[in-house]
N, C-alpha and C. Protein backbone atom coordinates (compact mmCIF):
# COMPACT_ATOMS: atom_id res chain seq x y z
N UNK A 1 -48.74 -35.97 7.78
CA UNK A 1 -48.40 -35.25 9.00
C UNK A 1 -47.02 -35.70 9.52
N UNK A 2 -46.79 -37.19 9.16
CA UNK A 2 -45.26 -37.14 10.20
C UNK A 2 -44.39 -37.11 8.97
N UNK A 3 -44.86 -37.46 7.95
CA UNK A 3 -43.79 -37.12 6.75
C UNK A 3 -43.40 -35.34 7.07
N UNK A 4 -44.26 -34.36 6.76
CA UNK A 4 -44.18 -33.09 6.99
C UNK A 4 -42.98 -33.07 8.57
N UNK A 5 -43.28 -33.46 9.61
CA UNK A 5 -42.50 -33.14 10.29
C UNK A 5 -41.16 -33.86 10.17
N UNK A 6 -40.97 -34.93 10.01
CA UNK A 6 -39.82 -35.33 9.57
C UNK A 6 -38.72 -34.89 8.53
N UNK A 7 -39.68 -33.70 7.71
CA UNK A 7 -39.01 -33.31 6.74
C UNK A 7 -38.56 -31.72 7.65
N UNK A 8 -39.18 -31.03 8.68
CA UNK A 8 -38.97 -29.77 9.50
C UNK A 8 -38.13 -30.33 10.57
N UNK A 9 -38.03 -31.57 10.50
CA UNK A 9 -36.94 -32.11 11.74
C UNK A 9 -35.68 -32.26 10.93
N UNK A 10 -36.01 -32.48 10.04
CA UNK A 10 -34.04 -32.58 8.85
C UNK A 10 -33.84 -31.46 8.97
N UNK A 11 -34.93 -30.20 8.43
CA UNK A 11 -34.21 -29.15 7.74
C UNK A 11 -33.61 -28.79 9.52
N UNK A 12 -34.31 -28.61 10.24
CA UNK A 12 -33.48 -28.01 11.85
C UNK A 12 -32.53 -28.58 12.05
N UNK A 13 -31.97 -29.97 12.19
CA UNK A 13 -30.65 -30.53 11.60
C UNK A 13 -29.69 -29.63 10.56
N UNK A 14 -30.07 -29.64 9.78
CA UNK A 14 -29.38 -29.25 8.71
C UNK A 14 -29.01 -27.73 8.85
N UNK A 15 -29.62 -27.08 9.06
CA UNK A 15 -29.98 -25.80 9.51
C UNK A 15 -29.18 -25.27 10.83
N UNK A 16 -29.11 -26.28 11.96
CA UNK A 16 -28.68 -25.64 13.61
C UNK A 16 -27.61 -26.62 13.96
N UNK A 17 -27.73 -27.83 13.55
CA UNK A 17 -26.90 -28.86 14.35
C UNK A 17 -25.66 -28.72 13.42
N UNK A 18 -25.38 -28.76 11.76
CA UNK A 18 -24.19 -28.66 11.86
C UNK A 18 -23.43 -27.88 11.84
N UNK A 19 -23.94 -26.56 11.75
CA UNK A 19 -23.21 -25.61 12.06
C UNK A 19 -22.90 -25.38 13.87
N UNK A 20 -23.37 -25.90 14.83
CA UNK A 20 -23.25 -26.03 16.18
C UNK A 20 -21.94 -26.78 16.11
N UNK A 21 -22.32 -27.77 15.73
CA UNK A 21 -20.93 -29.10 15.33
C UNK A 21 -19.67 -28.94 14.89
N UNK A 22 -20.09 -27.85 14.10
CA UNK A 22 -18.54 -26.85 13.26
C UNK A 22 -17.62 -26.44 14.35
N UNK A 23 -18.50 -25.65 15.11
CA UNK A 23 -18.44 -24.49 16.02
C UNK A 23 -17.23 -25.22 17.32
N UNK A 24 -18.71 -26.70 17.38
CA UNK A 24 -17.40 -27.21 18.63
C UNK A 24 -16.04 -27.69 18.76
N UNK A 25 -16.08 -27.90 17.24
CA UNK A 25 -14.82 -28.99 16.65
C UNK A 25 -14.25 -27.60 16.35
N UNK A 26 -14.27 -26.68 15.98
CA UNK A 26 -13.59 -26.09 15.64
C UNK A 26 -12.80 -25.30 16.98
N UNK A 27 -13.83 -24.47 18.00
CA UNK A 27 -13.19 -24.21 19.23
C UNK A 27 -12.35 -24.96 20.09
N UNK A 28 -12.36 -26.40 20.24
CA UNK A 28 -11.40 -27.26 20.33
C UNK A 28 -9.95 -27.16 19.41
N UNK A 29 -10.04 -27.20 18.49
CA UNK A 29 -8.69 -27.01 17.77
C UNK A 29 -8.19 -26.14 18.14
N UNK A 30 -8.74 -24.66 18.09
CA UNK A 30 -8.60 -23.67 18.83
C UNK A 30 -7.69 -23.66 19.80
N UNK A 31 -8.17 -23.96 20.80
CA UNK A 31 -7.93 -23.89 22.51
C UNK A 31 -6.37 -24.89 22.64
N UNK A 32 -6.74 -25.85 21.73
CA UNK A 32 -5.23 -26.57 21.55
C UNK A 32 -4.13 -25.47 21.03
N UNK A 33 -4.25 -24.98 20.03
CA UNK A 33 -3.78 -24.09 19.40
C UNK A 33 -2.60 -23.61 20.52
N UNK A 34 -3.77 -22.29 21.40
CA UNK A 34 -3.74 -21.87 22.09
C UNK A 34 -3.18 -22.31 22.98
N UNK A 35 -3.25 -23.66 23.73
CA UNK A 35 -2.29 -24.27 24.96
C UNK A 35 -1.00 -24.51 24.31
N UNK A 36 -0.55 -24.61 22.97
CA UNK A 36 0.96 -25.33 22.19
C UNK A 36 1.83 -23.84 22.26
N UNK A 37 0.87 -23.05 22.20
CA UNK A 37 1.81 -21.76 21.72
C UNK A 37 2.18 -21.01 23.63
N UNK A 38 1.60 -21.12 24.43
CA UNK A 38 1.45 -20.96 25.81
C UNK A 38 2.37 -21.67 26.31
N UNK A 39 2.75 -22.89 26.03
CA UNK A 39 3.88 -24.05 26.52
C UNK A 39 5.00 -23.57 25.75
N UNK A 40 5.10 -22.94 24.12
CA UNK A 40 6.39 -22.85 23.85
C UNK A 40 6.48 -21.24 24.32
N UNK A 41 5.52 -20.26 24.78
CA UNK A 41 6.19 -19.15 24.99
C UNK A 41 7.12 -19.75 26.36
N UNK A 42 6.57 -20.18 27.56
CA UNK A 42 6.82 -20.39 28.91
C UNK A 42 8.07 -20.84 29.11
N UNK A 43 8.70 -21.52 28.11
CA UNK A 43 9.54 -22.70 27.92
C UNK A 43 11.11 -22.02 28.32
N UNK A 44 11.68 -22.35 29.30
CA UNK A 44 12.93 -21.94 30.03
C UNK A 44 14.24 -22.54 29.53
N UNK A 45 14.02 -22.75 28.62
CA UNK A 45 15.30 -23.64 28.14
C UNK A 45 15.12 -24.26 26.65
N UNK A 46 16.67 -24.97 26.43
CA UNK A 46 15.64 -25.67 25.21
C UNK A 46 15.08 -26.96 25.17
N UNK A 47 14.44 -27.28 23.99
CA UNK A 47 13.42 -27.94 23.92
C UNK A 47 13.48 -28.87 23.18
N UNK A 48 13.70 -29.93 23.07
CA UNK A 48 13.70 -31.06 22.63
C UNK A 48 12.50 -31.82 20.97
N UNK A 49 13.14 -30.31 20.00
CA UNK A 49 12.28 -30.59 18.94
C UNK A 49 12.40 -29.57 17.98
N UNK A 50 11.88 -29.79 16.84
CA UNK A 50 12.29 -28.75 16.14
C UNK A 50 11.39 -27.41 15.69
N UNK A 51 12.34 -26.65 15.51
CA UNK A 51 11.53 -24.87 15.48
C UNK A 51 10.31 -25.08 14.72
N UNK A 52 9.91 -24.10 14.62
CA UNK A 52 8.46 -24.16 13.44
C UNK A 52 8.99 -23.72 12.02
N UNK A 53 8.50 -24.09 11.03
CA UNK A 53 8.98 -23.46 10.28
C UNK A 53 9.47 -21.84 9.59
N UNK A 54 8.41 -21.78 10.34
CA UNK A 54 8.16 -19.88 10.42
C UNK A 54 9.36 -19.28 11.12
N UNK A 55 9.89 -19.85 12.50
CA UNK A 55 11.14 -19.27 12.91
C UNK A 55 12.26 -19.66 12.40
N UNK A 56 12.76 -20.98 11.57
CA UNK A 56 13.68 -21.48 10.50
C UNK A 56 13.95 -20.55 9.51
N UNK A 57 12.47 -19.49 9.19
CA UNK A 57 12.64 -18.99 7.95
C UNK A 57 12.98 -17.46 8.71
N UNK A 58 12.68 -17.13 9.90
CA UNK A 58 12.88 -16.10 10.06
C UNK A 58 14.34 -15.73 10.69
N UNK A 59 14.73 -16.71 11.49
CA UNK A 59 16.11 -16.73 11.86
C UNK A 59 17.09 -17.36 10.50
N UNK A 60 16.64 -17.82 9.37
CA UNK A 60 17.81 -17.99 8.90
C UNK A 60 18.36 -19.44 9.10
N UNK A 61 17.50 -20.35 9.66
CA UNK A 61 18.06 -21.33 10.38
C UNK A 61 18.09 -22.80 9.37
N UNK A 62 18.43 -23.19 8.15
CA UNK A 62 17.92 -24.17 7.31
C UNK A 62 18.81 -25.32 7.77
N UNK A 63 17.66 -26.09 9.00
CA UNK A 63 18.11 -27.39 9.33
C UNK A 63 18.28 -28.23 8.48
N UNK A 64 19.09 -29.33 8.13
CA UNK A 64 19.03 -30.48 7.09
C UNK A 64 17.90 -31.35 7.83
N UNK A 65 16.67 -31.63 6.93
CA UNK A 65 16.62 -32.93 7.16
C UNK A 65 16.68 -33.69 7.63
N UNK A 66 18.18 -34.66 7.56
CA UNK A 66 18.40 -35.89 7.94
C UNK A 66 18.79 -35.44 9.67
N UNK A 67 18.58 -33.95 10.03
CA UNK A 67 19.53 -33.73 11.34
C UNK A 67 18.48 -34.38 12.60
N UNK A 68 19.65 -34.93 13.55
CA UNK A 68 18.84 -35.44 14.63
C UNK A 68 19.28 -35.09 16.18
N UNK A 69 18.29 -35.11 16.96
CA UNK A 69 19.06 -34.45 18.71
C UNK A 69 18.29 -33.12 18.45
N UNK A 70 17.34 -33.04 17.66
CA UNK A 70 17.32 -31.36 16.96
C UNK A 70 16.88 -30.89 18.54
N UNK A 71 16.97 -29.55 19.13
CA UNK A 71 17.09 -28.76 20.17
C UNK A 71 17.02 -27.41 20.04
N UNK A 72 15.65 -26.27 20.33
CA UNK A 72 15.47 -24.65 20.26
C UNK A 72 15.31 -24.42 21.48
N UNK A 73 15.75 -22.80 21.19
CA UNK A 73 14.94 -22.21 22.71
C UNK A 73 15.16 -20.54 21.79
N UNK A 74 14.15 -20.23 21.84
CA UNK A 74 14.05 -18.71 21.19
C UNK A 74 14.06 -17.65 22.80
N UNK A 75 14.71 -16.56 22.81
CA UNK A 75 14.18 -15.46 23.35
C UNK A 75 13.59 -14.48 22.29
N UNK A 76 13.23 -13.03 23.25
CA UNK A 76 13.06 -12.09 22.53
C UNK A 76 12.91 -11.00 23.97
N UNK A 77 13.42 -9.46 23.13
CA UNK A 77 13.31 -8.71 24.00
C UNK A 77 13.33 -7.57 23.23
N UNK A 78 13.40 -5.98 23.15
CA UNK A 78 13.13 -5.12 22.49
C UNK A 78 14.45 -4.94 22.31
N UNK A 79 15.60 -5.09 22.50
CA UNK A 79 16.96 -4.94 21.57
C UNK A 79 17.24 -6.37 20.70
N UNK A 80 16.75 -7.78 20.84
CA UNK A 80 17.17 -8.60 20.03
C UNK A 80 16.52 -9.70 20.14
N UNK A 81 16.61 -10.55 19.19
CA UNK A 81 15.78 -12.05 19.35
C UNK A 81 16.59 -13.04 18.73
N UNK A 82 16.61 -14.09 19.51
CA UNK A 82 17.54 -14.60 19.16
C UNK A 82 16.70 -16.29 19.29
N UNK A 83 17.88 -17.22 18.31
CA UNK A 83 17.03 -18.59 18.54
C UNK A 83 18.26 -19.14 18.92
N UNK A 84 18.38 -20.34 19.36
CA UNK A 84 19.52 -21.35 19.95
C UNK A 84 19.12 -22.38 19.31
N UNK A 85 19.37 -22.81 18.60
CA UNK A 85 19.83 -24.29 17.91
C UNK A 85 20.57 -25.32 18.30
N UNK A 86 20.47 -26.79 18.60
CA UNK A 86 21.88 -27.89 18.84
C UNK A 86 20.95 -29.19 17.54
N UNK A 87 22.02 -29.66 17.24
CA UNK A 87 21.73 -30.84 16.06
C UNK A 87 22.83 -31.39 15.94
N UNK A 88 22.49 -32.89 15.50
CA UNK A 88 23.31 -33.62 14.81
C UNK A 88 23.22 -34.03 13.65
N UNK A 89 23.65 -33.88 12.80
CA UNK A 89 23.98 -34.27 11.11
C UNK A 89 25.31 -35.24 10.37
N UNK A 90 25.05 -35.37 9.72
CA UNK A 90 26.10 -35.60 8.58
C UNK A 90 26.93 -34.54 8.28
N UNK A 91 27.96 -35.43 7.61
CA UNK A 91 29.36 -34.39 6.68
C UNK A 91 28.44 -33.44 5.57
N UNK A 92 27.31 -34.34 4.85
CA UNK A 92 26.86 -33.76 3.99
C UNK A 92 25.81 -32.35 4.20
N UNK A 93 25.32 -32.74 5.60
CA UNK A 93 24.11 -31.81 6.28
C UNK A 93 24.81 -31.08 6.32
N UNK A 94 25.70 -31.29 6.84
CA UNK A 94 26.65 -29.31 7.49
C UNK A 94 27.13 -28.82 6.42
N UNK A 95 27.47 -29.43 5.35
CA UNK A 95 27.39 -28.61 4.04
C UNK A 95 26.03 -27.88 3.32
N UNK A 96 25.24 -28.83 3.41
CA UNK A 96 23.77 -28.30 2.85
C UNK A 96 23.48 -27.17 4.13
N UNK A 97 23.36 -26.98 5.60
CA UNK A 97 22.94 -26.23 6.21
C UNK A 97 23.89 -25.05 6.18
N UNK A 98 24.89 -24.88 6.41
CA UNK A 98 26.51 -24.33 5.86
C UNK A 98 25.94 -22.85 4.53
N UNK A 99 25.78 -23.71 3.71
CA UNK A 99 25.63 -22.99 1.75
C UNK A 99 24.01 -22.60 2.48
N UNK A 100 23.47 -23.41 2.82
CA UNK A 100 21.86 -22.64 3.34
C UNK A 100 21.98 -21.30 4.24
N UNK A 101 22.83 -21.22 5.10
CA UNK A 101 23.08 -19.82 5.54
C UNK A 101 23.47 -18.92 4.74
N UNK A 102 24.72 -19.09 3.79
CA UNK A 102 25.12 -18.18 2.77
C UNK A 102 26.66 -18.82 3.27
N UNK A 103 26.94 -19.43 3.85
CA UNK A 103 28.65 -19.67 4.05
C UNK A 103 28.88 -20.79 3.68
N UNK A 104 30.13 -21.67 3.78
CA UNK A 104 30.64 -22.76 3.69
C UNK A 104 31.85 -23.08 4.59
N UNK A 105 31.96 -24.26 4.29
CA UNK A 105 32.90 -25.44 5.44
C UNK A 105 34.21 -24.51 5.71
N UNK A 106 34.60 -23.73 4.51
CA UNK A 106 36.15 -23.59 4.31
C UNK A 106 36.52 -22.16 5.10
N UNK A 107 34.99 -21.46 5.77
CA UNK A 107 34.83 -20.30 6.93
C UNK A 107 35.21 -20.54 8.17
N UNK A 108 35.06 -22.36 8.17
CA UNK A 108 35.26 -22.62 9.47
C UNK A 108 36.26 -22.61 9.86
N UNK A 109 36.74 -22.03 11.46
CA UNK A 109 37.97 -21.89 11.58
C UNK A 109 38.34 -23.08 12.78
N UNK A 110 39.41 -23.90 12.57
CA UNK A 110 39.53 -24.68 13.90
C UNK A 110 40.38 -23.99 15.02
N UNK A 111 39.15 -25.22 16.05
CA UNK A 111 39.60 -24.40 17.16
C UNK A 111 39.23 -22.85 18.12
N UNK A 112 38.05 -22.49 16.68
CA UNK A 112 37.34 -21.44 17.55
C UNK A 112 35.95 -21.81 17.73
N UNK A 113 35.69 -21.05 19.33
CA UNK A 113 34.19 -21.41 19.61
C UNK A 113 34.05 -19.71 19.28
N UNK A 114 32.43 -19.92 18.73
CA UNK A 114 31.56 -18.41 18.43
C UNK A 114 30.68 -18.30 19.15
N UNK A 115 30.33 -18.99 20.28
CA UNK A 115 29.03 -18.63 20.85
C UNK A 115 29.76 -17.92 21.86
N UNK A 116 29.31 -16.94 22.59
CA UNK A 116 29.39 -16.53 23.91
C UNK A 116 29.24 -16.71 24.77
N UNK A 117 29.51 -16.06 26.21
CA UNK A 117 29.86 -17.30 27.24
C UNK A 117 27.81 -16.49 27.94
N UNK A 118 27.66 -15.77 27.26
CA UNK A 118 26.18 -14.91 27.88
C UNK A 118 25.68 -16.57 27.07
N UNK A 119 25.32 -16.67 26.19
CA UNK A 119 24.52 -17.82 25.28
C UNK A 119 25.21 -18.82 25.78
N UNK A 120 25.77 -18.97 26.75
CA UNK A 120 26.46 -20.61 27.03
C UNK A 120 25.60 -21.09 28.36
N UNK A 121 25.98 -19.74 29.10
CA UNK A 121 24.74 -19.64 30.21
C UNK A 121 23.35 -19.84 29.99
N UNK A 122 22.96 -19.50 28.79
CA UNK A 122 21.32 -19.65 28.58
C UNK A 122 21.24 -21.28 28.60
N UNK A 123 21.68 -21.15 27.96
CA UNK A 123 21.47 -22.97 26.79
C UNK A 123 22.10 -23.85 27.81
N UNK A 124 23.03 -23.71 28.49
CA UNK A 124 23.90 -24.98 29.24
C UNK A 124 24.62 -25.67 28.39
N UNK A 125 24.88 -25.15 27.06
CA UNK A 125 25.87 -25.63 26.41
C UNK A 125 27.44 -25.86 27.28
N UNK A 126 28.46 -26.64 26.63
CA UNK A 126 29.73 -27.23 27.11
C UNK A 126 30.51 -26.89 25.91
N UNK A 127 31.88 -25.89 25.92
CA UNK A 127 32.52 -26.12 25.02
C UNK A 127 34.43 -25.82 25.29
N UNK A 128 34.22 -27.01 26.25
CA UNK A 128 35.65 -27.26 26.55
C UNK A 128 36.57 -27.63 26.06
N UNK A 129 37.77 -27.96 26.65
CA UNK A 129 38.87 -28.91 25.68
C UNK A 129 38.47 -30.32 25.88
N UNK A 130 39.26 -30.74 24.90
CA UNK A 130 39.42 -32.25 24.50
C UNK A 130 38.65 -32.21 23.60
N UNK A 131 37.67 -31.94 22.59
CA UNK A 131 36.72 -31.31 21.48
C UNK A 131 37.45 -30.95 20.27
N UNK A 132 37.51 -31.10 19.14
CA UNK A 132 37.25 -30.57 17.89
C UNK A 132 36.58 -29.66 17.18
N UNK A 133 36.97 -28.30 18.22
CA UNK A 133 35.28 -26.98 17.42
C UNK A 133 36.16 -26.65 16.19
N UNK A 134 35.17 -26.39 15.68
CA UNK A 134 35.37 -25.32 14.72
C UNK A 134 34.26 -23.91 14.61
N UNK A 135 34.45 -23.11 14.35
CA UNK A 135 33.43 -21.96 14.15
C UNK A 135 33.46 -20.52 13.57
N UNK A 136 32.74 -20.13 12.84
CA UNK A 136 32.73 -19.03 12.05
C UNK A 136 31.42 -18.21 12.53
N UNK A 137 31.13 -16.89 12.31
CA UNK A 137 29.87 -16.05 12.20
C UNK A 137 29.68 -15.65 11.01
N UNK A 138 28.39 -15.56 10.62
CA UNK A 138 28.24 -15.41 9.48
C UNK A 138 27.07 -14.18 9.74
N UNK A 139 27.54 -12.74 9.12
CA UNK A 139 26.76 -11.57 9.52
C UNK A 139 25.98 -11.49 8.01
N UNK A 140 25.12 -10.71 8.27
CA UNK A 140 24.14 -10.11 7.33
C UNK A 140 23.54 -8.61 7.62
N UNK A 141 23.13 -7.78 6.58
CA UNK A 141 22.71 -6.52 7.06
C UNK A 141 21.74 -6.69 7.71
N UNK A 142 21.56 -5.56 8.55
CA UNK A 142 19.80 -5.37 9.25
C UNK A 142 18.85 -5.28 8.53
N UNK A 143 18.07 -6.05 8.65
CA UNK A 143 17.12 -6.80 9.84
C UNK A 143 17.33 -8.28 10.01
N UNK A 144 18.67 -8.57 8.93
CA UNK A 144 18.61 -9.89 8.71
C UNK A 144 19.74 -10.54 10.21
N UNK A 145 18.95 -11.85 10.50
CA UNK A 145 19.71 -12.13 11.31
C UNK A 145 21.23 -12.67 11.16
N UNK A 146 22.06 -12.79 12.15
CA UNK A 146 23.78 -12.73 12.20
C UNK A 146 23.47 -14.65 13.03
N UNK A 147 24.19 -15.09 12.05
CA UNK A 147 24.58 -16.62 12.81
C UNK A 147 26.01 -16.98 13.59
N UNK A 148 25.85 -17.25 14.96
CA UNK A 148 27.09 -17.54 15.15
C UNK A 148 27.13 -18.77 15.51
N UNK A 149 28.24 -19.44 14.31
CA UNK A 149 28.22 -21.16 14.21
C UNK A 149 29.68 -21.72 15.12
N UNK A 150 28.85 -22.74 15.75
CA UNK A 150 30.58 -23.63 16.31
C UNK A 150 30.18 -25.32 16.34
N UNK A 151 31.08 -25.99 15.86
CA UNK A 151 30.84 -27.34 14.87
C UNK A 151 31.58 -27.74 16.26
N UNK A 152 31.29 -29.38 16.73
CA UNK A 152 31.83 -29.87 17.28
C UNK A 152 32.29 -31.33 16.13
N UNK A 153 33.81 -30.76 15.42
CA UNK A 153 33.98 -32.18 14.93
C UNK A 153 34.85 -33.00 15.06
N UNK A 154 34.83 -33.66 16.18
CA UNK A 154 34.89 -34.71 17.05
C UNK A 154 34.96 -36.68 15.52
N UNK A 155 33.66 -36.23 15.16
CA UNK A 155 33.54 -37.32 14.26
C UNK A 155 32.97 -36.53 13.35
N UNK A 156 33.98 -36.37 12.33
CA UNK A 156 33.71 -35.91 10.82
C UNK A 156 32.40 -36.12 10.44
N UNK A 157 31.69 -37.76 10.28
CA UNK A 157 30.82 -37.87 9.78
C UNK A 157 29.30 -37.71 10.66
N UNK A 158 29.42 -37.48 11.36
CA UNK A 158 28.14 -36.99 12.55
C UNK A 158 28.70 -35.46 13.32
N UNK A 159 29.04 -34.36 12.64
CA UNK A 159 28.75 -33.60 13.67
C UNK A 159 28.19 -32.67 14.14
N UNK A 160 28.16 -32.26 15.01
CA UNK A 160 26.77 -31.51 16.24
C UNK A 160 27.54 -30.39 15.88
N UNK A 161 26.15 -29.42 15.80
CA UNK A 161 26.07 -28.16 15.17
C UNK A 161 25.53 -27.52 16.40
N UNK A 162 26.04 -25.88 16.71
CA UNK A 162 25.54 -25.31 17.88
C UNK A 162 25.33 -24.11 16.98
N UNK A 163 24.61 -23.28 16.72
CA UNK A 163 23.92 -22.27 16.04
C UNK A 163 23.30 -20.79 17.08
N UNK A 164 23.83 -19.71 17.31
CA UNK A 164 22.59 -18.81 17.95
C UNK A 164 22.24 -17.71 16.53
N UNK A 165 21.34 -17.51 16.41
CA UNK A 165 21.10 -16.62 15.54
C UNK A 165 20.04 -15.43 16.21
N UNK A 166 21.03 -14.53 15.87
CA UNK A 166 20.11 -13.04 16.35
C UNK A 166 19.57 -11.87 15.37
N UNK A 167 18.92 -11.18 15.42
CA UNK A 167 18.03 -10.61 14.61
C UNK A 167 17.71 -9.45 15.73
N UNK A 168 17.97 -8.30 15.45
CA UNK A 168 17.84 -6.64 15.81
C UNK A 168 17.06 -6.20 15.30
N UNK A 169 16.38 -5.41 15.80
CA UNK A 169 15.23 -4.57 14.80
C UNK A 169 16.08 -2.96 13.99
């Protein structure tokens, strides 16, 4: 008799509890989910971290690696979407991120900034004198997004990359 029930008390275990157990652990992950993506829609500025991969691949954006300071802030609106990028890298990163867009170093032009003064306002970017910019845009057909790059190189071997990349439907 208590063998028998002990054996109708596993199977109801086995049977109700871990699939209950699934259920809770799993709606938890969930709801996290759900609060990460709620904090980065809300997010008024940028953000102190790096994109997801999914918007890297969709903007076009192939951070190096070794880059650090990394900094996004995506909009979107029914004429354009755009991401804002700031990083610091190496001589070598801005070559690898550079050839990862489709351009290279030798596009860059000194002395020009490419961002706009509309995207300077968003971001609170600074791109005054006494600085070392350099900057090029690098377009692509539609739907693909258009990068507009401006290098602050200040120090050859560390420099900060300012990136907006937009994408039109």
């Amino acid at each position: 008799m208590i063998r028998r029930r002990l054996i109708t008390l596993t199977i109801i275990v086995l049977l109700i509890g871990i699939p209950a157990g699934y259920l809770v652990i799993s709606a938890g992950q969930s709801r996290r989910s759900g609060k990460d993506k709620e904090a980065e829609a809300s997010a008024q500025g940028l953000r102190e971290d790096w994109p997801s991969g999914m918007q890297r691949r969709i903007f076009e954006l192939p951070i190096p690696g070794n880059a650090i300071g990394v900094q996004y802030y995506e909009t979107n609106n029914w004429k354009a979407s755009r991401m804002y990028v700031k990083f610091r890298t190496t001589s070598a990163g801005l070559d690898r991120f550079l050839s990862g867009v489709g351009t290279g170093r030798a596009a860059l032009e000194t002395g020009r900034v490419t961002i706009a003064e509309r995207d300077v306002k968003i971001t609170g970017w600074y791109f005054g004198p006494g600085v070392d910019w350099a900057g090029t845009v690098h377009k692509n057909k539609k739907p693909r997004p258009t990068q507009n790059i401006t290098v602050n190189m200040t120090d050859p071997a560390a420099p900060v990359v300012y990136v907006v990349s937009a994408a039109t439907p």
